[in-house]
Protein backbone atom coordinates (compact mmCIF):
# COMPACT_ATOMS: atom_id res chain seq x y z
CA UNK A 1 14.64 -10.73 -36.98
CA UNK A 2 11.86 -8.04 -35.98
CA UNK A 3 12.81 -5.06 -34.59
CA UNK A 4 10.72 -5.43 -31.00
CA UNK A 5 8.70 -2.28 -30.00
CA UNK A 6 10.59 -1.41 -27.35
CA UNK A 7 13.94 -0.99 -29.25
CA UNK A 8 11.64 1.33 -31.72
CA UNK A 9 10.08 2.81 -28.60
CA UNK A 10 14.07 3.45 -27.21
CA UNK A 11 15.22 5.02 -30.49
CA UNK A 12 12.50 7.33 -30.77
CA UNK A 13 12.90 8.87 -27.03
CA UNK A 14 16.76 8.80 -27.59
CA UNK A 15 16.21 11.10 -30.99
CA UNK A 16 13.83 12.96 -29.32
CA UNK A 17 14.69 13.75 -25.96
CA UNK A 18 18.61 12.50 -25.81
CA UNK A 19 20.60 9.44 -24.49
CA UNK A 20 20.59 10.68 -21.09
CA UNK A 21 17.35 10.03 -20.61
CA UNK A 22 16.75 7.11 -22.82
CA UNK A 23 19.30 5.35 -21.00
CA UNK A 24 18.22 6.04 -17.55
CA UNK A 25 14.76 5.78 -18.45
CA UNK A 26 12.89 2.70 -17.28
CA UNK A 27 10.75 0.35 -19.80
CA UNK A 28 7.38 1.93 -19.08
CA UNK A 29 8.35 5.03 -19.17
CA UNK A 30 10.04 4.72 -22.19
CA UNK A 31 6.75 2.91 -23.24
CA UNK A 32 4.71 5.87 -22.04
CA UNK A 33 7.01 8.47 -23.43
CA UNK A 34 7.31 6.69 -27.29
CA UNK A 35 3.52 6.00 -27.77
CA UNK A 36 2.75 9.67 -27.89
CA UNK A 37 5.23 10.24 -30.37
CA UNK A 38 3.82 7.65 -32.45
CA UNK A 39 0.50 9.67 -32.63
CA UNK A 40 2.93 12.15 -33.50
CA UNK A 41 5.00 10.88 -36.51
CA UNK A 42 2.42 9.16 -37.98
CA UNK A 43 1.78 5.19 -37.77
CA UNK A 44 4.23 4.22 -41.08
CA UNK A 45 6.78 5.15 -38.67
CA UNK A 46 5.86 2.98 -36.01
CA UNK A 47 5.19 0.46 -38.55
CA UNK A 48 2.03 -1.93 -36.37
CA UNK A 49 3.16 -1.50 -33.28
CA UNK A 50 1.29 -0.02 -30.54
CA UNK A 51 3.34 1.06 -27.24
CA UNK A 52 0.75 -0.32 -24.43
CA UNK A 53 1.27 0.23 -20.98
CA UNK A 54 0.27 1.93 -17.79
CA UNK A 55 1.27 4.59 -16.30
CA UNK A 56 -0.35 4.05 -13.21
CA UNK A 57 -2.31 1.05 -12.44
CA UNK A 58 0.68 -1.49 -13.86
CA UNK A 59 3.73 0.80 -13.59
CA UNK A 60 7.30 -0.65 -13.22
CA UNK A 61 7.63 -4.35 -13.97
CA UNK A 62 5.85 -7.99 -13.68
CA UNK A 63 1.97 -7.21 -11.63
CA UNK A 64 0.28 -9.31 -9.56
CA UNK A 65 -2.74 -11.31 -10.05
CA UNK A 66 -5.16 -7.78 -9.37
CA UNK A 67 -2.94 -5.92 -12.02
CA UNK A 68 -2.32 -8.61 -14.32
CA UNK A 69 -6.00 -8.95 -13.96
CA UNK A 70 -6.53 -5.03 -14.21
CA UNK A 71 -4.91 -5.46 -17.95
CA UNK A 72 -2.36 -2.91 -19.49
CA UNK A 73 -4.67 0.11 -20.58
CA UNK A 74 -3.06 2.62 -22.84
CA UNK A 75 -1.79 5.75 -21.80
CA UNK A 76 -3.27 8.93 -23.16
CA UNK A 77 -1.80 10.63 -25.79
CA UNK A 78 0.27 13.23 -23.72
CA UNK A 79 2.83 10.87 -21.94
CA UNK A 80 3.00 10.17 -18.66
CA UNK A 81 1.85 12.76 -15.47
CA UNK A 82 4.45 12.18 -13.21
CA UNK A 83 7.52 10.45 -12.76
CA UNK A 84 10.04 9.20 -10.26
CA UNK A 85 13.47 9.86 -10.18
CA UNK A 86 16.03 7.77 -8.36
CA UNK A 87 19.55 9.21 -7.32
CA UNK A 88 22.13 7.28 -6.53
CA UNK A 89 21.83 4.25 -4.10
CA UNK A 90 22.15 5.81 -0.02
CA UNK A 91 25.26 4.98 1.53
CA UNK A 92 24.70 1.97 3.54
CA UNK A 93 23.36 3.22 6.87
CA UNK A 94 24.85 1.06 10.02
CA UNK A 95 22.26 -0.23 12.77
CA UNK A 96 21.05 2.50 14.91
CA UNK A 97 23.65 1.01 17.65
CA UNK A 98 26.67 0.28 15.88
CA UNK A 99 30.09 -1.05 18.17
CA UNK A 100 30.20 0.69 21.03
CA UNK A 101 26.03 2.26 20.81
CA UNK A 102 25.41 0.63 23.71
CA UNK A 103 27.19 3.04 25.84
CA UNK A 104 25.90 5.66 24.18
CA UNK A 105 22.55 4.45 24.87
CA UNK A 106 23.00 3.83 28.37
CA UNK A 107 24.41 7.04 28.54
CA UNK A 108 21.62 8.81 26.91
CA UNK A 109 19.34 6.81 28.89
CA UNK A 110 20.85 7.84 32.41
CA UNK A 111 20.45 11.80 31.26
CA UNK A 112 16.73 10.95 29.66
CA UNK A 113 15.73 9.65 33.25
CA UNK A 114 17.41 12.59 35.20
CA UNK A 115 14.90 14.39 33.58
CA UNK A 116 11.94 12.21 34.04
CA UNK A 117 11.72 10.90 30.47
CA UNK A 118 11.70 6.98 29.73
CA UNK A 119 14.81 5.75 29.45
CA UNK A 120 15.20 2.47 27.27
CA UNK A 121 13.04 2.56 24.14
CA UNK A 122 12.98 6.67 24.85
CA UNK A 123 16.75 6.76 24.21
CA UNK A 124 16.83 4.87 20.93
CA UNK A 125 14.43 6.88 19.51
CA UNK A 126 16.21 9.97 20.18
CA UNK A 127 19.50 8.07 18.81
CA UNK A 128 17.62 6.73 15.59
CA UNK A 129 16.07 10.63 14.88
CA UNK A 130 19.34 11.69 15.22
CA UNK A 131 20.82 9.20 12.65
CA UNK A 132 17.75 10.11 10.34
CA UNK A 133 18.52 13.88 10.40
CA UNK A 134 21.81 13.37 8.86
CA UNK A 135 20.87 11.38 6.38
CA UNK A 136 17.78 13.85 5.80
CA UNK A 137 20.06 17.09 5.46
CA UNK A 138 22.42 15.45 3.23
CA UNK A 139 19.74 13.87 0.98
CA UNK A 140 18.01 17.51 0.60
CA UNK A 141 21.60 19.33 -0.21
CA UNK A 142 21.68 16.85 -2.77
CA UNK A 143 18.74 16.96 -4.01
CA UNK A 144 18.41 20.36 -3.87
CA UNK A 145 19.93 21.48 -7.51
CA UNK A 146 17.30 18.77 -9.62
CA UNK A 147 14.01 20.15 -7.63
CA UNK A 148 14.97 23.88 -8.53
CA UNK A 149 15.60 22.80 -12.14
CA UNK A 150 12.54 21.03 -12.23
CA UNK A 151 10.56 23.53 -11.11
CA UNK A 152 11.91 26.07 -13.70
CA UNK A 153 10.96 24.29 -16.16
CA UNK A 154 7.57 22.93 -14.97
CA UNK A 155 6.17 26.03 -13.75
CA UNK A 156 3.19 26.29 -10.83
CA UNK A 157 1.03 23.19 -9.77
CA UNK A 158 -2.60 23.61 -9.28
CA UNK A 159 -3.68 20.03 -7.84
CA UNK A 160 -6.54 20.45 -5.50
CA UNK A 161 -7.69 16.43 -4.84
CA UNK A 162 -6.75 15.33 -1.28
CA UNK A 163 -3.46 14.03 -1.07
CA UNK A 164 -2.32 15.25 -4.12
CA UNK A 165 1.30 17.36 -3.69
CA UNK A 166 0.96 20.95 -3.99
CA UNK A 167 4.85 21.18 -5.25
CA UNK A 168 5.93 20.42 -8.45
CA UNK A 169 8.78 18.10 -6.75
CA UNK A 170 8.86 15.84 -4.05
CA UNK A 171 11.51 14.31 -2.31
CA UNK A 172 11.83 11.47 -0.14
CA UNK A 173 15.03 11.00 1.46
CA UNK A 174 14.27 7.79 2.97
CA UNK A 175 15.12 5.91 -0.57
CA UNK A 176 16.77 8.63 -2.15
CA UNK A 177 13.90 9.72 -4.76
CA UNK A 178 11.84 12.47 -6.07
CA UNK A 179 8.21 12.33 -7.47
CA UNK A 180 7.67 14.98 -10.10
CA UNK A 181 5.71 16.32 -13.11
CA UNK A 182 6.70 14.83 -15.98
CA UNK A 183 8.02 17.49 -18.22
CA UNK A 184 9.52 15.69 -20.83
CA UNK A 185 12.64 18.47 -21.70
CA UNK A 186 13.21 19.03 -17.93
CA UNK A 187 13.48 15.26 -17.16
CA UNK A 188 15.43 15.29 -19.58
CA UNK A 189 17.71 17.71 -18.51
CA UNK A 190 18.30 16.42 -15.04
CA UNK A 191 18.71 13.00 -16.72
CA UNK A 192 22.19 14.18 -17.34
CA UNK A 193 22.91 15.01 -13.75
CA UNK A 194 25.46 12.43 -12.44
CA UNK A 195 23.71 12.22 -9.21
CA UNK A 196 20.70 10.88 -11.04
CA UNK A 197 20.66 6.65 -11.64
CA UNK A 198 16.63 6.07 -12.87
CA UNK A 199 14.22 7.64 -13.80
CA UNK A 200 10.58 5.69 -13.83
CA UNK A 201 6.90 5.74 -13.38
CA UNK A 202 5.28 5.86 -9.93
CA UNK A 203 3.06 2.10 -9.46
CA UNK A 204 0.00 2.15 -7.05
CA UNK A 205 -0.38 0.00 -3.98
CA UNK A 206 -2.69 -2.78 -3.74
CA UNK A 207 -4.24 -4.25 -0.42
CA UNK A 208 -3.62 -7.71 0.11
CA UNK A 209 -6.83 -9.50 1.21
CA UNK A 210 -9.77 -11.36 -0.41
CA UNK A 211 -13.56 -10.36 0.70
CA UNK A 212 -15.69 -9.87 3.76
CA UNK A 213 -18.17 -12.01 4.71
CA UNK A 214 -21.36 -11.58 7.64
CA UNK A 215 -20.13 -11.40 11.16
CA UNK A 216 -19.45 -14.89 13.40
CA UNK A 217 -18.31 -15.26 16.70
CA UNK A 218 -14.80 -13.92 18.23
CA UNK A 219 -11.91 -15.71 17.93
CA UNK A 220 -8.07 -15.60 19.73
CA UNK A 221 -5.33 -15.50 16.95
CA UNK A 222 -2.54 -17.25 17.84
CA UNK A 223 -3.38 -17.99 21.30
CA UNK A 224 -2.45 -14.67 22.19
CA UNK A 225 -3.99 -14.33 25.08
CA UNK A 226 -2.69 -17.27 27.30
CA UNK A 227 0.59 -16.03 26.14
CA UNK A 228 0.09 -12.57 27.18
CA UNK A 229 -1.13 -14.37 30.36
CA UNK A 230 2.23 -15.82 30.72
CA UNK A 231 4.27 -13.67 29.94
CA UNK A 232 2.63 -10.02 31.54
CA UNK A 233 2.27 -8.38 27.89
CA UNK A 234 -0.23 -6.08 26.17
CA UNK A 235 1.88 -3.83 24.02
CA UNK A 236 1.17 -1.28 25.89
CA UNK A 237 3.94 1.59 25.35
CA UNK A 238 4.38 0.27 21.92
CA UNK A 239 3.83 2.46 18.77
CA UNK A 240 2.45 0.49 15.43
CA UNK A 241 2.29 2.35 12.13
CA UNK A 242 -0.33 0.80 10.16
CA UNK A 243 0.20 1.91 6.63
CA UNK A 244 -2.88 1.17 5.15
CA UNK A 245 -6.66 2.11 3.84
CA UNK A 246 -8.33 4.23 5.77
CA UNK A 247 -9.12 2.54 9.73
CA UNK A 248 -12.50 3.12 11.79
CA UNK A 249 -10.31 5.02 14.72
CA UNK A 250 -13.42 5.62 16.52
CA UNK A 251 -14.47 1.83 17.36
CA UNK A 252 -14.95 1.07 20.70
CA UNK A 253 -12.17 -1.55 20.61
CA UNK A 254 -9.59 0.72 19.76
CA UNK A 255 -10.35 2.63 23.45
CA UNK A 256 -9.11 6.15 21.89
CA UNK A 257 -5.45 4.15 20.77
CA UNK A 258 -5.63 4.79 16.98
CA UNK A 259 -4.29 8.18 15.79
CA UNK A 260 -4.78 9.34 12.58
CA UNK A 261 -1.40 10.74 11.16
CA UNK A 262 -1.00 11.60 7.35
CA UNK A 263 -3.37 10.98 4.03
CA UNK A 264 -0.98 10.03 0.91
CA UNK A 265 -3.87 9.26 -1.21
CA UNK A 266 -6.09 11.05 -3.46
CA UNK A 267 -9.45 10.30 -1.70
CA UNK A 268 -9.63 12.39 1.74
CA UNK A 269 -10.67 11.59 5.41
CA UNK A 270 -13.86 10.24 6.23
CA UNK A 271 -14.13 6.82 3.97
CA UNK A 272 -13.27 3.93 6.55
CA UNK A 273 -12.45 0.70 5.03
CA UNK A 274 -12.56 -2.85 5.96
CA UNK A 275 -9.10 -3.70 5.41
CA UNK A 276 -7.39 -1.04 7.19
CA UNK A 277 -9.90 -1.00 10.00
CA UNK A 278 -9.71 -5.20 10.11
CA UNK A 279 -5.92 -4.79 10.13
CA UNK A 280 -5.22 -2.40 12.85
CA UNK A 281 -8.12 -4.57 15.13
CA UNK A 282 -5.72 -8.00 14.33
CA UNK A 283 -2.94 -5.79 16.00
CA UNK A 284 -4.48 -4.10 18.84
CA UNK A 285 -8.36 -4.20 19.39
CA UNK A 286 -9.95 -4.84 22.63
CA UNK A 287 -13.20 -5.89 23.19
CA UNK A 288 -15.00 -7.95 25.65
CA UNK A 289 -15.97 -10.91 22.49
CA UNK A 290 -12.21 -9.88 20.77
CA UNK A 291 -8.83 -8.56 21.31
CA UNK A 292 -5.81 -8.27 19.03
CA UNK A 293 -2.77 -9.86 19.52
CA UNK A 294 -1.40 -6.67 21.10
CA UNK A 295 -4.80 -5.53 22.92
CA UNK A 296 -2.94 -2.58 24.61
CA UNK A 297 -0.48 -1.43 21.17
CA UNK A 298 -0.91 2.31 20.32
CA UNK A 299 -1.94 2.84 16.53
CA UNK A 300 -0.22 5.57 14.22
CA UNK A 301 -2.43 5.44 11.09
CA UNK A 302 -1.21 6.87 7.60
CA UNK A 303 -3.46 6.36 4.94
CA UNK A 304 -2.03 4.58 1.48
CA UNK A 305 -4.84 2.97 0.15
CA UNK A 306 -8.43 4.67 -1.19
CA UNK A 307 -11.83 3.28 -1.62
CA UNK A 308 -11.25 2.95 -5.20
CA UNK A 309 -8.06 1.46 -6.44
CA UNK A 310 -6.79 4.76 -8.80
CA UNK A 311 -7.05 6.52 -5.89
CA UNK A 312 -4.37 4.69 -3.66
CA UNK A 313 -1.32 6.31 -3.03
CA UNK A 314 1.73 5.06 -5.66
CA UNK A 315 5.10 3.71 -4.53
CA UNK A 316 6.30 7.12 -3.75
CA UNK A 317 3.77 7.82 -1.43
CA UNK A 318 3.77 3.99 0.42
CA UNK A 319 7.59 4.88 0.76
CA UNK A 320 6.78 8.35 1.95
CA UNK A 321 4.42 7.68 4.94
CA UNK A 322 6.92 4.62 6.15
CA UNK A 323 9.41 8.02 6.69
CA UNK A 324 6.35 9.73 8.49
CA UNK A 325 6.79 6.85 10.45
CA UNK A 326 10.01 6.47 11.02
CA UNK A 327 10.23 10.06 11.79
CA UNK A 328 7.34 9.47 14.35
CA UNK A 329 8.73 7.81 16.51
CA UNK A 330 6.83 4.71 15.45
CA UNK A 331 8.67 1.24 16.57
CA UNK A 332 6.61 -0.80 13.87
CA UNK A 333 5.37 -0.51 10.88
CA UNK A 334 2.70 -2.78 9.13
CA UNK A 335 2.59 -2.84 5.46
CA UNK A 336 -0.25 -5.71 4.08
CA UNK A 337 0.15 -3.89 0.74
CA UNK A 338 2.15 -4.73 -2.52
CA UNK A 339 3.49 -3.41 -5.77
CA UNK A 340 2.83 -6.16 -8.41
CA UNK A 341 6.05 -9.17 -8.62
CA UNK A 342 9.20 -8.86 -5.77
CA UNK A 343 12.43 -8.58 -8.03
CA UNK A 344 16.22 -8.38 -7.14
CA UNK A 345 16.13 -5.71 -3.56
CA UNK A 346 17.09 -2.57 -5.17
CA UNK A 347 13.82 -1.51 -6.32
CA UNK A 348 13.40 1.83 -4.78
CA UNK A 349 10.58 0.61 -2.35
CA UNK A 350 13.04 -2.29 -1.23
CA UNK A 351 15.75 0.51 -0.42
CA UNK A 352 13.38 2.34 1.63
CA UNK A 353 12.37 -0.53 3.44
CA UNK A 354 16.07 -1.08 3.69
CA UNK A 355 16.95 2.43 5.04
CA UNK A 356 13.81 2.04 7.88
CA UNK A 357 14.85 -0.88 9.41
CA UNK A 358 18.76 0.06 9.60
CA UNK A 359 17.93 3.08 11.24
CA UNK A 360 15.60 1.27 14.00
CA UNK A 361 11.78 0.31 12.69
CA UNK A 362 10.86 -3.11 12.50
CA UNK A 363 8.68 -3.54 9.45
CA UNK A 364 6.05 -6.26 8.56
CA UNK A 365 5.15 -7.06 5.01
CA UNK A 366 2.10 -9.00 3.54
CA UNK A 367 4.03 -11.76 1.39
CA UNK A 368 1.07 -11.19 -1.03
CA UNK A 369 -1.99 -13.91 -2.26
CA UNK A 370 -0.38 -14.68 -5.66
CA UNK A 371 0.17 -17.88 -4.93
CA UNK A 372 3.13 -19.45 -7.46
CA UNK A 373 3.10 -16.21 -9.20
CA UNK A 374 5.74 -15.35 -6.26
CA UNK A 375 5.72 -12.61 -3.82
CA UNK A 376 4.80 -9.13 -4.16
CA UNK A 377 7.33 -6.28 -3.84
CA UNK A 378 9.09 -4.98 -1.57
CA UNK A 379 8.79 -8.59 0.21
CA UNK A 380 12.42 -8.58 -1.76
CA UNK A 381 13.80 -6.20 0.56
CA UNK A 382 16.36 -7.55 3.44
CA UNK A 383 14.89 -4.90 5.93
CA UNK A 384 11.32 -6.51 6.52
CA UNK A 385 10.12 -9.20 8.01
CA UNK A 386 7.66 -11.30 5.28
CA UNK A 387 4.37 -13.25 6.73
CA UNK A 388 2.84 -15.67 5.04
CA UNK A 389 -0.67 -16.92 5.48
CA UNK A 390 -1.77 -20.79 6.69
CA UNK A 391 -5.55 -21.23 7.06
CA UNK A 392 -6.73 -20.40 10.64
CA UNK A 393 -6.26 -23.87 12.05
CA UNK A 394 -2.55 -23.27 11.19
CA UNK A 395 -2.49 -27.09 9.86
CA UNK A 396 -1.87 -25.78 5.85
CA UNK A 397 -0.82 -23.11 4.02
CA UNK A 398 -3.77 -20.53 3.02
CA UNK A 399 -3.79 -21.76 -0.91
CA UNK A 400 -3.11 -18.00 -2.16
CA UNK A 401 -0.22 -17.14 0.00
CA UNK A 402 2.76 -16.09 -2.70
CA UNK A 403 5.46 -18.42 -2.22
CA UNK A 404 9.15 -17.36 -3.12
CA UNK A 405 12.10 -17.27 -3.73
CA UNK A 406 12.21 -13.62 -5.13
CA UNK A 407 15.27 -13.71 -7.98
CA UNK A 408 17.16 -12.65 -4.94
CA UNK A 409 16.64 -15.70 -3.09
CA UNK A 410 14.06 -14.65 -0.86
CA UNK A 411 11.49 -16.40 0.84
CA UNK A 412 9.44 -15.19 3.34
CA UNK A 413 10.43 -15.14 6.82
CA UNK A 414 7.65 -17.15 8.80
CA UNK A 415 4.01 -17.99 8.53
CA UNK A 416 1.00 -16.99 9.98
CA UNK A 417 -2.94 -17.42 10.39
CA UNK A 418 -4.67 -15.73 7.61
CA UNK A 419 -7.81 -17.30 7.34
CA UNK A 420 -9.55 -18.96 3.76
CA UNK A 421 -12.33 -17.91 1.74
CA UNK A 422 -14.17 -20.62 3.80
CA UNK A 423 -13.33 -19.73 7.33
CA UNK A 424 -12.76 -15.63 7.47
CA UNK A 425 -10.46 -14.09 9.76
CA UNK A 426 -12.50 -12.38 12.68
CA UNK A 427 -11.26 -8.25 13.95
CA UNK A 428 -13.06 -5.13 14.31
CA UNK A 429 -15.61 -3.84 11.41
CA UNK A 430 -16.13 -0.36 10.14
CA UNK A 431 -19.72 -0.84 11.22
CA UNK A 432 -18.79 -1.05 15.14
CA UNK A 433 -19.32 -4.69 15.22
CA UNK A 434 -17.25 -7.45 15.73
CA UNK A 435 -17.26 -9.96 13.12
CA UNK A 436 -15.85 -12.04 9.78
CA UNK A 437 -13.88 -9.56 7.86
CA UNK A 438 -11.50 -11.02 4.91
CA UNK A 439 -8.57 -13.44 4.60
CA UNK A 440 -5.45 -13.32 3.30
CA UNK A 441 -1.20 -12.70 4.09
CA UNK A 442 -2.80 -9.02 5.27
CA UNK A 443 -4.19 -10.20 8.16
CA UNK A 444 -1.49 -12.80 8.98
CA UNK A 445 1.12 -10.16 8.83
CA UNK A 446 -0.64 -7.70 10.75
CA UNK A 447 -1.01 -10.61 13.33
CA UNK A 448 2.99 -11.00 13.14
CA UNK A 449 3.01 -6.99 13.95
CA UNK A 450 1.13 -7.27 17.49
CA UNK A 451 3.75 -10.53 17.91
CA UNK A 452 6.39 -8.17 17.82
CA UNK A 453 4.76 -4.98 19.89
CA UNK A 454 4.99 -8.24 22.60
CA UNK A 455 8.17 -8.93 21.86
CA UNK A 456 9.71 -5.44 21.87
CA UNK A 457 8.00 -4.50 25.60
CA UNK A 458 9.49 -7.89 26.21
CA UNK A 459 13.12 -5.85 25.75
CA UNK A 460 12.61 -2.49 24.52
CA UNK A 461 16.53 -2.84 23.64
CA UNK A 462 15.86 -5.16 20.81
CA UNK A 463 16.87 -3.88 17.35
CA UNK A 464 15.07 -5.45 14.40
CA UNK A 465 17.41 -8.10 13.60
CA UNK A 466 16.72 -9.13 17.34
CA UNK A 467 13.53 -8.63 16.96
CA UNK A 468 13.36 -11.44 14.11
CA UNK A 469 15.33 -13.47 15.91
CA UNK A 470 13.56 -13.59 18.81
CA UNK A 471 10.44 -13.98 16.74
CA UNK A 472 12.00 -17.21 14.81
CA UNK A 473 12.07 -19.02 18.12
CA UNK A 474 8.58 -18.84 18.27
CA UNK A 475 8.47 -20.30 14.97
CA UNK A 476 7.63 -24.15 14.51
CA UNK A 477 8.00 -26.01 11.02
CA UNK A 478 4.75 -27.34 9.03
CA UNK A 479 5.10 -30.64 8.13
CA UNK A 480 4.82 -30.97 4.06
CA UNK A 481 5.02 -27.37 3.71
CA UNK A 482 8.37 -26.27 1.51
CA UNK A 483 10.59 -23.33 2.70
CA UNK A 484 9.40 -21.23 0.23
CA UNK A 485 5.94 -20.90 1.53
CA UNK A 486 6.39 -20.84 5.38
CA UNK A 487 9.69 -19.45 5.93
CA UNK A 488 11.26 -20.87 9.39
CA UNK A 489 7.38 -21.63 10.15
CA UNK A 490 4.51 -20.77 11.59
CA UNK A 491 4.09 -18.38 14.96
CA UNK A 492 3.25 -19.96 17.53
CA UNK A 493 2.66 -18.54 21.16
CA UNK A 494 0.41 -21.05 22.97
């Protein structure tokens, strides 16, 4: 039986940069590494085969229908540019109130309002920063031995393009990684570190929406308003983090409530985008002809995705800003993006998700609009709460809206309107205006976001496994419609 190109691609990295590495080394990067050295030793010794892959449009794994459609374009003759490396798995982190938080809460709470501060949502902040700054310190004291060996070896950086590290190493201690140059000998060096489980290529986030149409009348998603109504709820007091391309923050309907935090891409400020400007409005807008779901929801914006799609920040970066977040103080985050096919919840985008929502942030993820080609990662991860997309009438499923189960068994958590390529969702437009923007699980998750921004000034007590809970109740099953597509169903609030 043939030899496959892989196993050829394996033996050559193993001769030429050692076991460590080969054996920690993902697929593409062995990929990226091995076709290189085929230019190298001549193509007799590679016999026909030609190592294809991308570094960064494709990456790690199985892509969605935009990469799949993208294709696999070669990577240039000197390897890969950076790489990813993945230490060992964080030690499961407890809730942020664990037996007996409560008291501490209350008692935190009771000092907080002694001294004028907020006391319920205030004091679980304070206990969730506190949390994150151990796990920070240790993850840097670990990490601290691999980024000084990688920078011997690598030398000075002299990246000037917006968003574009000025280190040579990177380190996220959210999911327990490091982004770095990829020189060859030093990866391989740290390869041998025990501390050190993977070592892979960084993937790029993709928005997850269809197209943009003229603009057409307002509309109420949800029902939102006669809930709000009901119930005495705006959001107000409640922090979103929409991780996405780049929002309009100075529309009229965002009444000053969008702040622009961090860029991680490689296109600066100053290029507004329909998706992330459409998204945030589905949260929080409010206009006289249009208001989000949560009209009244503060914005904290960190840009992940460019105008053009090479320009979007990688995994790295997506996992990155949800830290920023975290860190921030933000209660929410929104993440309509995805990284090609959902696999088994230890990617290293799933354990950041993971890591977030144990330590207090409720996240929202896009289930993704490839359809029977399954969800899109990280909608693998247990920390998140996936949305699906039904058409806006909320009788059917939106015909794109990825279906699970991941190979972990997931589906996604509930369902919500998303709009069709016939009937447009309708938010806030970069041009001012108020109008038809795109469809897809994007919008529909970012409509499940200002849900919970009700929900959580509802009870600002409510963790994020309360905070599904309470958000399943509002949940009512589609007739004809499998598990796999709508979850425990769709949102209702009318």
């Amino acid at each position: 039986m043939p030899e496959s190109a892989l196993s050829i691609a394996r033996k050559q990295v193993r001769r030429q940069y050692g076991r460590a590495l080969e054996s920690k080394a993902s697929d593409a990067l062995v990929l990226s590494i091995a076709q290189p050295l085929a230019f190298l030793s001549g193509a007799a010794r590679t016999r026909s085969f030609a190592f294809e892959v991308s570094a960064m449009v494709v990456g790690e794994g199985a892509g969605g229908a935009a990469a799949r459609a993208a294709g696999a374009p070669q990577v240039a003759a000197s390897g890969p540019a950076t790489a990813v490396i993945e230490l060992g798995r964080p030690k499961a982190s407890s809730p942020v109130l664990p037996e007996g938080g409560h008291a501490a809460r209350e008692q935190l709470s009771s000092t907080l309002e002694r001294v004028g501060a907020a006391s319920g949502v205030a004091a679980a902040t304070m206990l969730r920063g506190m949390r994150a700054a151990r796990l920070r310190e240790s993850f840097y004291e670990a990490a601290a031995p691999l980024r000084e060996r990688m920078g011997q070896a690598s030398g000075p950086r002299q990246d000037a393009a917006p968003g574009t590290p000025s280190s040579i190493t990177q380190v996220c201690w959210l999911n327990a990684t490091l982004r770095t140059v990829a020189n060859l000998p030093a990866l391989a060096d740290v390869a041998s570190d025990s501390k050190v489980e993977r070592i892979g290529l960084p993937r790029l986030l993709m928005p997850e929406a269809a197209r943009a149409r003229d603009a057409a009348p307002s509309e109420d998603l949800l029902n939102a308003a006669r809930y709000r109504a009901r119930e005495h709820l705006t959001g107000e007091g409640i922090v979103v983090a929409v991780l996405d391309a780049e929002v309009a923050y100075k529309h009229k309907a965002f009444g000053g409530r969008v702040k622009l935090k961090e860029n991680y891409t490689r296109e600066g400020w100053g290029h507004p985008s329909p998706h992330g400007t459409a998204v945030a409005g589905v949260i929080a807008a409010r206009a006289p002809s249009f208001a989000g779901v949560a009209p009244r929801a503060t914005i904290y914006h960190y840009k992940v995705l460019a105008t053009a799609g090479a320009n979007h920040a990688d995994d790295f970066g997506g996992i990155q800003a949800l830290q920023q977040a975290l860190e921030d103080g933000a209660h929410i985050a929104n993440c309509s993006w995805g990284l090609g096919r959902a696999e088994d919840g230890t990617s290293r985008e799933a354990r950041g998700f993971d890591q977030a929502w144990n330590l207090g942030m409720a996240i929202v993820k896009s289930a993704g609009n490839d359809g029977a080609s399954g969800l899109t990662s990280p909608a693998d991860a247990a920390g998140a709460i996936v949305v699906g997309a039904t058409e806006k009438s909320g009788k059917k499923m939106y015909r794109e809206s990825s279906r699970g189960p991941a190979p972990n068994g997931r589906n996604p958590d509930c369902a919500a309107p998303g709009g069709s390529s016939d009937d447009l969702v309708v938010s806030t437009r970069i041009d001012g205006t108020i109008g038809q923007v795109d469809c897809g699980t994007s919008f529909a998750a970012a409509a499940v976001s200002g849900v919970l921004a009700l929900l959580l000034e509802q009870d600002r007590d409510r963790e994020p496994e309360q905070l599904r809970t309470a958000l399943s109740r509002l949940c009512r099953k589609m007739r004809g419609v499998s598990e796999n597509l709508q979850g425990k169903g769709l949102v209702v609030l009318g």
